[in-house]
N, C-alpha and C. Protein backbone atom coordinates (compact mmCIF):
# COMPACT_ATOMS: atom_id res chain seq x y z
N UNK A 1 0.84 -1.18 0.00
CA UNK A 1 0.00 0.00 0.00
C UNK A 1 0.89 1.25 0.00
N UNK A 2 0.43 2.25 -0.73
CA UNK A 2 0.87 3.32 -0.61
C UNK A 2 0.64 4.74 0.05
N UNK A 3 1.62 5.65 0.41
CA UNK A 3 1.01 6.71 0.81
C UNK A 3 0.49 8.04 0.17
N UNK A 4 0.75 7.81 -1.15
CA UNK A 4 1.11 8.68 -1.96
C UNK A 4 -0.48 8.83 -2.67
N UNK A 5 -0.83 10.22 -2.20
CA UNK A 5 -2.01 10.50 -3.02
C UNK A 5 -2.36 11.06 -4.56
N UNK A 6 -3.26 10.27 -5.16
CA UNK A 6 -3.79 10.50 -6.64
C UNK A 6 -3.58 11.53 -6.74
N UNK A 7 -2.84 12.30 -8.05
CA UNK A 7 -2.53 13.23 -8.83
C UNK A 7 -3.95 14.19 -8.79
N UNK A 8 -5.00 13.21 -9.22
CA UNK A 8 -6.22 13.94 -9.54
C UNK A 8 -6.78 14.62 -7.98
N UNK A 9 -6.45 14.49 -7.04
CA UNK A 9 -7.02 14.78 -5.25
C UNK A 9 -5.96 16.06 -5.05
N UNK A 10 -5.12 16.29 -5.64
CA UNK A 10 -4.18 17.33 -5.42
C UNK A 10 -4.66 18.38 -6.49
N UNK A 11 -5.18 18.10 -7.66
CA UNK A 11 -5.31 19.27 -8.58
C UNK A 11 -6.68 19.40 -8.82
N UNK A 12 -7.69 18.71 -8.54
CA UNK A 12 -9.61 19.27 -8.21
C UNK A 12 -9.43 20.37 -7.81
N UNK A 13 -8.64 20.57 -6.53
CA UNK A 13 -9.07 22.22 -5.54
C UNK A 13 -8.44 23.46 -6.48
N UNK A 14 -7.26 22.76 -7.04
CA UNK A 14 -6.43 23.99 -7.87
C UNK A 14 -7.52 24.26 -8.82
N UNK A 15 -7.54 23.31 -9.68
CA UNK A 15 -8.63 24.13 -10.79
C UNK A 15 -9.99 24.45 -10.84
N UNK A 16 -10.24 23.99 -9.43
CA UNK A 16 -11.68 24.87 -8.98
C UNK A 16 -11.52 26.75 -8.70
N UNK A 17 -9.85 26.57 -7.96
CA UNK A 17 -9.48 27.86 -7.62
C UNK A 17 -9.05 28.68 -8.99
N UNK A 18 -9.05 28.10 -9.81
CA UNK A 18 -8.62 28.55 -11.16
C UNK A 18 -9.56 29.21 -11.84
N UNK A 19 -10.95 28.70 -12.05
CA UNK A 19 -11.98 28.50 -12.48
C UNK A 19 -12.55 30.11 -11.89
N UNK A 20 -12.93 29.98 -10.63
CA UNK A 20 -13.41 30.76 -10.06
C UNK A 20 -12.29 32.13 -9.66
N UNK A 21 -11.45 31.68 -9.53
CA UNK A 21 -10.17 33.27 -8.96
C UNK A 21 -8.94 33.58 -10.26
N UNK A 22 -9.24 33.52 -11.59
CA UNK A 22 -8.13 33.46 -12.26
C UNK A 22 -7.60 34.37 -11.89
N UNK A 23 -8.67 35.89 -12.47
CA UNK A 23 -7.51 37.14 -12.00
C UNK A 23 -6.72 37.47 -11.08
N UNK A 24 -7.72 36.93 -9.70
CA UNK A 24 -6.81 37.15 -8.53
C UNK A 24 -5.28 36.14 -8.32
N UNK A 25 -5.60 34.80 -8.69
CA UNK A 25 -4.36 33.66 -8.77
C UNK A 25 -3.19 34.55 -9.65
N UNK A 26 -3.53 35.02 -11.02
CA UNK A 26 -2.47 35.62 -11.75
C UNK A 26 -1.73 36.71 -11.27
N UNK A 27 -2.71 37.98 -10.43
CA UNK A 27 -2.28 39.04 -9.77
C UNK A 27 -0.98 38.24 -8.72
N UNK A 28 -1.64 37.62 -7.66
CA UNK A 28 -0.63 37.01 -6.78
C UNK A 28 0.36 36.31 -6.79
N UNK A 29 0.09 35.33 -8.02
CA UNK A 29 1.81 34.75 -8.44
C UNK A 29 2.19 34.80 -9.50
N UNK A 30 1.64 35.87 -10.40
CA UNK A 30 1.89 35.84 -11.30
C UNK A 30 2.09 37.63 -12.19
N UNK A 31 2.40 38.64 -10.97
CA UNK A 31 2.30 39.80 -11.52
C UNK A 31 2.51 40.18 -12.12
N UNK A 32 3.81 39.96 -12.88
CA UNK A 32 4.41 40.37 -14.26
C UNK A 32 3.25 40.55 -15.18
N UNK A 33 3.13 39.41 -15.74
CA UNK A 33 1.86 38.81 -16.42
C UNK A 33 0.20 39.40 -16.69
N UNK A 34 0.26 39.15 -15.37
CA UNK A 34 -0.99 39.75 -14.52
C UNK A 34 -1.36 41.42 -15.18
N UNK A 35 -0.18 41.94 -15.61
CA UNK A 35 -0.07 43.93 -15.23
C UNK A 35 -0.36 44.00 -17.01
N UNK A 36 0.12 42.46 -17.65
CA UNK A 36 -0.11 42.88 -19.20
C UNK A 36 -0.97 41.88 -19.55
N UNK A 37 -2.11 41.78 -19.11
CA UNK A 37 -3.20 41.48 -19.95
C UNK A 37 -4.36 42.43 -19.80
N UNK A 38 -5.20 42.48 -20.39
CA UNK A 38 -6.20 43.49 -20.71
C UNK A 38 -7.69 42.56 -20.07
N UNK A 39 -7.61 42.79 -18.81
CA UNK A 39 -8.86 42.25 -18.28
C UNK A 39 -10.17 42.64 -18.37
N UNK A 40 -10.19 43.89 -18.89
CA UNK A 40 -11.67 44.46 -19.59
C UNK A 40 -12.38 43.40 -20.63
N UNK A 41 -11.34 43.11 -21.49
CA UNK A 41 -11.60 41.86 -22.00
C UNK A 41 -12.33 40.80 -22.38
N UNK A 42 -11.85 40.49 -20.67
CA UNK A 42 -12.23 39.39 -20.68
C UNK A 42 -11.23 38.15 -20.41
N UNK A 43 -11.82 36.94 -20.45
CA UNK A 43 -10.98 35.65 -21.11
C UNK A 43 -11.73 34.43 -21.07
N UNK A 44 -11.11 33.68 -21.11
CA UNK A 44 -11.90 32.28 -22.04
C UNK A 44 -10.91 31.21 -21.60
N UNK A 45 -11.64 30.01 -20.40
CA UNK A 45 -11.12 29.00 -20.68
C UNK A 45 -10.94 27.93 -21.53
N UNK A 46 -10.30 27.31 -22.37
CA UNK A 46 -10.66 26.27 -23.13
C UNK A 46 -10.04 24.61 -22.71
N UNK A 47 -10.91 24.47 -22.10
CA UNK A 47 -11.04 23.03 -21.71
C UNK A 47 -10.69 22.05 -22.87
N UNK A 48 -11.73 21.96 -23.60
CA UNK A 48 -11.89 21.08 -25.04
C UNK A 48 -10.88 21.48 -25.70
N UNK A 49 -9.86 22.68 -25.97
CA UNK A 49 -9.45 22.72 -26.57
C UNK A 49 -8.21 22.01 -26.44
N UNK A 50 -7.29 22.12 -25.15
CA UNK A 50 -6.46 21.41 -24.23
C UNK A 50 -6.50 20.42 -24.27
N UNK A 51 -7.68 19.30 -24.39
CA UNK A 51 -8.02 17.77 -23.76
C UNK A 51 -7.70 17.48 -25.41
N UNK A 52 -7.89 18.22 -26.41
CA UNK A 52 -7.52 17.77 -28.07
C UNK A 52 -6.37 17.96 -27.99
N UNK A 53 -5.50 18.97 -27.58
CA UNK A 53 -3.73 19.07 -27.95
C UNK A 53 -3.16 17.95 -26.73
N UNK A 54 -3.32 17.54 -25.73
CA UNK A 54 -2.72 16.70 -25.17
C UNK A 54 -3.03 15.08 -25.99
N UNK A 55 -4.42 14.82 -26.16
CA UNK A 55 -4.68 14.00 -27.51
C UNK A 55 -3.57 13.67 -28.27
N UNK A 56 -3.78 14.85 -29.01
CA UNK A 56 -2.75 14.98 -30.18
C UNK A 56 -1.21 14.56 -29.91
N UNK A 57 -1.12 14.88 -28.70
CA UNK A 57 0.55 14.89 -28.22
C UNK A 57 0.62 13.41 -27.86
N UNK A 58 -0.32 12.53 -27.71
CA UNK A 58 0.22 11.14 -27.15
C UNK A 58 0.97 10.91 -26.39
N UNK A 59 0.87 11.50 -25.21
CA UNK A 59 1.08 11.37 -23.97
C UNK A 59 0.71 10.82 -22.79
N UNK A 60 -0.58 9.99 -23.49
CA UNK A 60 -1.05 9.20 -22.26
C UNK A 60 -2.21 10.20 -21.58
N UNK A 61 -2.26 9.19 -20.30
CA UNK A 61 -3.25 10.25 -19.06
C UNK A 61 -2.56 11.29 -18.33
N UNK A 62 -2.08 12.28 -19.17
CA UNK A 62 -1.43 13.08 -18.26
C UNK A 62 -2.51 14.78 -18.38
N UNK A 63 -3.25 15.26 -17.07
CA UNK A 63 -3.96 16.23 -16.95
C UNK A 63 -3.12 17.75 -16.82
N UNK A 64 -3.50 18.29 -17.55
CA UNK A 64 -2.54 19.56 -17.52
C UNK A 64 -4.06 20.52 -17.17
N UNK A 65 -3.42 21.95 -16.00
CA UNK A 65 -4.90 21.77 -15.14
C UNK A 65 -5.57 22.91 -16.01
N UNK A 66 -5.14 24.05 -16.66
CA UNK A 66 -5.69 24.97 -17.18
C UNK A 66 -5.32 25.65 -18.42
N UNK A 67 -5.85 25.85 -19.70
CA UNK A 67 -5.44 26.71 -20.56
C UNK A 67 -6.39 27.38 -20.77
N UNK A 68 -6.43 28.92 -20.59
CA UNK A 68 -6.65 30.16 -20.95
C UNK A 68 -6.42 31.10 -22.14
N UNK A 69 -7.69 31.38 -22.68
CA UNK A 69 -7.31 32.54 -23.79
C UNK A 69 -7.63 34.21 -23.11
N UNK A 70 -6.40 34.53 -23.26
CA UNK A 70 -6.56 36.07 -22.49
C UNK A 70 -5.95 37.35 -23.69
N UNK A 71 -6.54 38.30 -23.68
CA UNK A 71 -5.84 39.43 -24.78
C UNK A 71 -4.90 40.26 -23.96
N UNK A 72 -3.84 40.69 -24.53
CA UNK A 72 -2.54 41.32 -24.24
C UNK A 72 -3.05 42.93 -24.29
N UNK A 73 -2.71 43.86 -23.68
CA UNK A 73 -2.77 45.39 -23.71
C UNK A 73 -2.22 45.78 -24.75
N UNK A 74 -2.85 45.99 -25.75
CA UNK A 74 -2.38 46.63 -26.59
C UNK A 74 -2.50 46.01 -27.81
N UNK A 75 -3.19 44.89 -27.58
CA UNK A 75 -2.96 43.76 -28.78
C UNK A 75 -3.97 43.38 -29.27
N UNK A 76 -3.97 43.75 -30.94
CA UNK A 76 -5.44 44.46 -31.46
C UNK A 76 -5.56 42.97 -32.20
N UNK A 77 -6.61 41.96 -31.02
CA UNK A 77 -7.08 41.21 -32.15
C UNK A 77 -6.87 40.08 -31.77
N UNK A 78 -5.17 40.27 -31.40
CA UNK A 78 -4.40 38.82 -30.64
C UNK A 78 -4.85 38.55 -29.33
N UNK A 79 -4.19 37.43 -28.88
CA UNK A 79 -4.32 36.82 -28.14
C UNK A 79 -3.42 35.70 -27.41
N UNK A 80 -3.31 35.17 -25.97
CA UNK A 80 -2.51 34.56 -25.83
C UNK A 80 -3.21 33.17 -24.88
N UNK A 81 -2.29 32.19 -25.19
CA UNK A 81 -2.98 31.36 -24.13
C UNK A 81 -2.06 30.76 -23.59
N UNK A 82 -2.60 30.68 -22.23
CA UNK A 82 -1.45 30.60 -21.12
C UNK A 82 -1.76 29.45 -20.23
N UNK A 83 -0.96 28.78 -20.25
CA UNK A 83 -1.23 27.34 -19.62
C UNK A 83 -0.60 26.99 -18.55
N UNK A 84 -1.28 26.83 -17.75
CA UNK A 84 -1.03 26.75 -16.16
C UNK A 84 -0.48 25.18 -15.75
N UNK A 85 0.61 24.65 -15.49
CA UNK A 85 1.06 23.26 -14.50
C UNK A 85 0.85 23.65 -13.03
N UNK A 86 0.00 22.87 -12.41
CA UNK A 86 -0.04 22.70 -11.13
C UNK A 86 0.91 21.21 -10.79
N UNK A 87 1.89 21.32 -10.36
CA UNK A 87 2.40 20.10 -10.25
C UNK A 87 2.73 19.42 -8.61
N UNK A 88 2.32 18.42 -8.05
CA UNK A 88 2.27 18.25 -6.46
C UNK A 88 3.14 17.33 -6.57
N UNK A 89 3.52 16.69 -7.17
CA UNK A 89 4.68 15.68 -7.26
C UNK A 89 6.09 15.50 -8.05
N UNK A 90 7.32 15.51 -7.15
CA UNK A 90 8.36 15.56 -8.42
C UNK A 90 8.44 14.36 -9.84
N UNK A 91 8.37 15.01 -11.43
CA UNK A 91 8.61 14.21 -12.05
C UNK A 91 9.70 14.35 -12.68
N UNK A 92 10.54 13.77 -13.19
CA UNK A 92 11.70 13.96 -14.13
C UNK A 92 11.49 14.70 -15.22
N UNK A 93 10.56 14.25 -15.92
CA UNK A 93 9.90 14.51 -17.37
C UNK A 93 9.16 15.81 -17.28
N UNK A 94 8.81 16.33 -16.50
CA UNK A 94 7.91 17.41 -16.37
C UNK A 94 8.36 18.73 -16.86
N UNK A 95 9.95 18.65 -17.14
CA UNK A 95 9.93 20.01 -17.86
C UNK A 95 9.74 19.87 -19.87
N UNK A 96 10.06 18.47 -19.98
CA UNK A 96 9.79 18.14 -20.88
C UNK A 96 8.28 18.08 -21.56
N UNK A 97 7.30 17.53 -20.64
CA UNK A 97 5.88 18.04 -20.63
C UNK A 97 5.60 19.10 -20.86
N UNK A 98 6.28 20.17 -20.30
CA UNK A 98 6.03 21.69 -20.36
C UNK A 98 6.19 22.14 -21.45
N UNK A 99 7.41 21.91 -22.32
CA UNK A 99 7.67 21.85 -23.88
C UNK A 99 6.64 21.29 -24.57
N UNK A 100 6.66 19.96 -24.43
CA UNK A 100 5.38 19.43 -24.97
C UNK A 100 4.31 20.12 -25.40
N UNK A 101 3.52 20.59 -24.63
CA UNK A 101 2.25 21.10 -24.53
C UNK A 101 2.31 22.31 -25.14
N UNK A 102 3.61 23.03 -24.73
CA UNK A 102 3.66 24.77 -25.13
C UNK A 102 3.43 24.73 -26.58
N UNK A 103 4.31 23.56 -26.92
CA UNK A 103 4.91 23.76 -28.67
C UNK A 103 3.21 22.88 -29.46
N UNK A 104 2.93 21.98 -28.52
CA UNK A 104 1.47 21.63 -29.42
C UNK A 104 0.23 22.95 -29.17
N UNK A 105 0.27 23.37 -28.39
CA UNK A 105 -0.46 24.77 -28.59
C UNK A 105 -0.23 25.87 -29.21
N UNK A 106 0.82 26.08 -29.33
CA UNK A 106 1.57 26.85 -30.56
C UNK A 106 1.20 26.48 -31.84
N UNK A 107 1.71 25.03 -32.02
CA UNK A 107 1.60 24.08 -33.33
C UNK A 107 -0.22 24.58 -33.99
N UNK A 108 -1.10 23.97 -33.09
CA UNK A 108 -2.41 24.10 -32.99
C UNK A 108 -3.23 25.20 -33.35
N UNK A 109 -2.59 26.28 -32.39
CA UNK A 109 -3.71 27.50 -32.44
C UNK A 109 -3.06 28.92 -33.29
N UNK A 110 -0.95 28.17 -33.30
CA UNK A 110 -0.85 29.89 -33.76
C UNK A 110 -0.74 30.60 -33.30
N UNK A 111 -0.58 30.59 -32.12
CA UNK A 111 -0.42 32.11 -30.93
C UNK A 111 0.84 31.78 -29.58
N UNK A 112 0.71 33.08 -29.22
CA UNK A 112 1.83 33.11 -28.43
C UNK A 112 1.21 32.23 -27.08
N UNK A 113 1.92 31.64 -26.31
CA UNK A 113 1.90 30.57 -25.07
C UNK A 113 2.60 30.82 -24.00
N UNK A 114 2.43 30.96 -23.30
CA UNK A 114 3.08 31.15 -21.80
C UNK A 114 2.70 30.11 -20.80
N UNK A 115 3.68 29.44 -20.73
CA UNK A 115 3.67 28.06 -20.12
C UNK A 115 4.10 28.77 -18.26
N UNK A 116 3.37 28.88 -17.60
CA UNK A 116 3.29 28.84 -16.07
C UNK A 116 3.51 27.79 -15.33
N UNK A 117 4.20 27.04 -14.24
CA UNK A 117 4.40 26.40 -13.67
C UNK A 117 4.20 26.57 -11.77
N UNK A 118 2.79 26.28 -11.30
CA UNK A 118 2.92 26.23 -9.76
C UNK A 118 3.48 24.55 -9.53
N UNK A 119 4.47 24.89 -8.16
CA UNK A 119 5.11 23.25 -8.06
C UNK A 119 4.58 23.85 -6.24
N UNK A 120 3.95 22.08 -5.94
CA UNK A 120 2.89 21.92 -4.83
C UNK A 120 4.05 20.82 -3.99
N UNK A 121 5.18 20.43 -4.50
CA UNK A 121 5.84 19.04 -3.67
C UNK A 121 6.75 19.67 -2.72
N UNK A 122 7.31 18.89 -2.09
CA UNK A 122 7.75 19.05 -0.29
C UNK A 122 9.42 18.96 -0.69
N UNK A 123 9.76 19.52 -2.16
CA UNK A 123 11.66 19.34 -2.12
C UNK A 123 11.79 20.81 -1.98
N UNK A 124 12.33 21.74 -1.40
CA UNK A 124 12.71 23.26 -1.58
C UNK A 124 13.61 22.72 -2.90
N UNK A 125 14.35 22.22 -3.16
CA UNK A 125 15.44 21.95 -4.08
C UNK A 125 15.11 21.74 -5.53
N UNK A 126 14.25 20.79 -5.86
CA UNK A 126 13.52 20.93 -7.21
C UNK A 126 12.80 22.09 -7.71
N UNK A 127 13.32 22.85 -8.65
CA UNK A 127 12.39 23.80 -9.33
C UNK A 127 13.20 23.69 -10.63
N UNK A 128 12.56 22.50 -11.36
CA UNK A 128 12.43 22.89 -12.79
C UNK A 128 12.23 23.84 -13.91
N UNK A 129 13.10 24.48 -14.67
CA UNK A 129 11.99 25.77 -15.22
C UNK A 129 12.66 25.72 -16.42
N UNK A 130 13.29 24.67 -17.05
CA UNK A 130 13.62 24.88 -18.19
C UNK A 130 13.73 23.17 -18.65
N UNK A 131 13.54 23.70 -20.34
CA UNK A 131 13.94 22.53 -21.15
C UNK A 131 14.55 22.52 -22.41
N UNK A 132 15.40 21.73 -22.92
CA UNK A 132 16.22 22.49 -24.25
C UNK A 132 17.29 20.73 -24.45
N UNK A 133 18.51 21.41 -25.68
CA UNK A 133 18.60 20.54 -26.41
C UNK A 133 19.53 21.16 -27.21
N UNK A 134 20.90 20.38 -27.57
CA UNK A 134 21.84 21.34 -28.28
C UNK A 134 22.01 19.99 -29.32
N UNK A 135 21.52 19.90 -30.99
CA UNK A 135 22.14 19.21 -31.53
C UNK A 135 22.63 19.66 -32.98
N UNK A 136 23.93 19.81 -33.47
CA UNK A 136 24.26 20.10 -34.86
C UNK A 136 24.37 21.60 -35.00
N UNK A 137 24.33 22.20 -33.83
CA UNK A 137 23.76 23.53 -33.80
C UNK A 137 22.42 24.23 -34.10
N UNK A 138 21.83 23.20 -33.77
CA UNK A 138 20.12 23.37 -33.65
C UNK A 138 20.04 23.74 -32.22
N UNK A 139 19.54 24.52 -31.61
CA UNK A 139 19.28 24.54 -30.06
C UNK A 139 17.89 25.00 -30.27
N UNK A 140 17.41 24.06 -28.87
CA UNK A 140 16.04 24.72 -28.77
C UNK A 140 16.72 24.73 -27.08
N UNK A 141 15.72 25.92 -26.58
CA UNK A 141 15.67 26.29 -25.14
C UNK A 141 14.82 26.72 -24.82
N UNK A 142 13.85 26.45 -23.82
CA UNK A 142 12.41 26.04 -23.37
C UNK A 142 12.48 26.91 -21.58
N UNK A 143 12.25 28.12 -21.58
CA UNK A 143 12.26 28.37 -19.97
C UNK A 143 10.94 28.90 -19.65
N UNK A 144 10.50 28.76 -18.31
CA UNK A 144 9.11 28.68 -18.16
C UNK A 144 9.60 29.38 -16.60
N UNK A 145 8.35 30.16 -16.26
CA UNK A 145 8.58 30.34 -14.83
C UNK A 145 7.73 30.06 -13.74
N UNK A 146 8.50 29.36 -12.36
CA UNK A 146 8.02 28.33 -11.70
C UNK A 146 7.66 29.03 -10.09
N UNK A 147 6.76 28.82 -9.83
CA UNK A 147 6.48 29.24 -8.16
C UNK A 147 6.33 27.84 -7.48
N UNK A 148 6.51 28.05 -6.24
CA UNK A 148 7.04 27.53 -5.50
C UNK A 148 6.17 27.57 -4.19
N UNK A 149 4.98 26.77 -3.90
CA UNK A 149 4.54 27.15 -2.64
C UNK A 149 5.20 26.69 -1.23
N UNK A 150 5.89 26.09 -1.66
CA UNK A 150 7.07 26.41 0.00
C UNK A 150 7.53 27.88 0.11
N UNK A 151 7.76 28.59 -0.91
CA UNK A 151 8.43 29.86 -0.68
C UNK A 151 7.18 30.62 0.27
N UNK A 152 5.88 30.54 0.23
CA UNK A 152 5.16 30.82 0.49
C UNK A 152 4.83 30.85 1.95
């Protein structure tokens, strides 16, 4: 037996809090961000749209908790969608996931992506925030920025 609780019991409350508090969640850990989107707006979760690009990505059962379409200040028309990792458990692969998803929403919709990362696990020491790849002189480099609710 284990002690280790379901993935899905750790991220219900997050994306209920998501659902219901985006602006305020973005203001608080996410101010940068937060100061350049145009909340008059509006925004738009897309559920369905997410549950098709992870599809697409063949990745298995892996739940990624939120993607958002939000408009930028100043940005006549565009739009961005910004995809939230709630993550409660360390994985190896998870910055690689983060790539994943960014570049099939990119691939998909065409627009700019901002891959967000809250990390929920008990290491102060793990904070993932990048992913990349040097081959032939091809580089890709993948950085994402990560909060930390121990800092908290």
């Amino acid at each position: 037996m284990t002690n280790k609780t379901p993935k899905t019991e750790y991220d219900s409350p997050w994306k209920q809090m998501l659902q219901l508090y985006f602006q305020d969640f973005m203001q608080f850990f996410f101010p940068q961000a937060h100061a350049q989107i145009d909340w008059s707006r509006g925004f738009v979760f897309l559920d369905k749209e997410l549950q098709q690009v992870v599809r697409d990505a063949e990745l298995g059962k892996r739940l990624v908790d939120k993607l958002v379409k939000i408009y930028r200040i100043g940005g006549e028309e565009s739009w961005l969608l910004i995809h939230v990792e709630v993550q409660s458990q360390e994985e190896d692969d998870f910055p690689k996931r983060m790539f994943v998803y960014n570049y099939r929403i990119f691939d998909r919709y065409d627009r700019s992506v901002a891959s967000l990362a809250i990390l929920g696990d008990d290491n102060i020491e793990w904070r993932p925030n990048q992913f990349g790849y040097d081959l032939f002189g091809c580089k890709v480099d993948f950085q994402f920025p990560v909060i930390k609710l121990l800092d908290y």
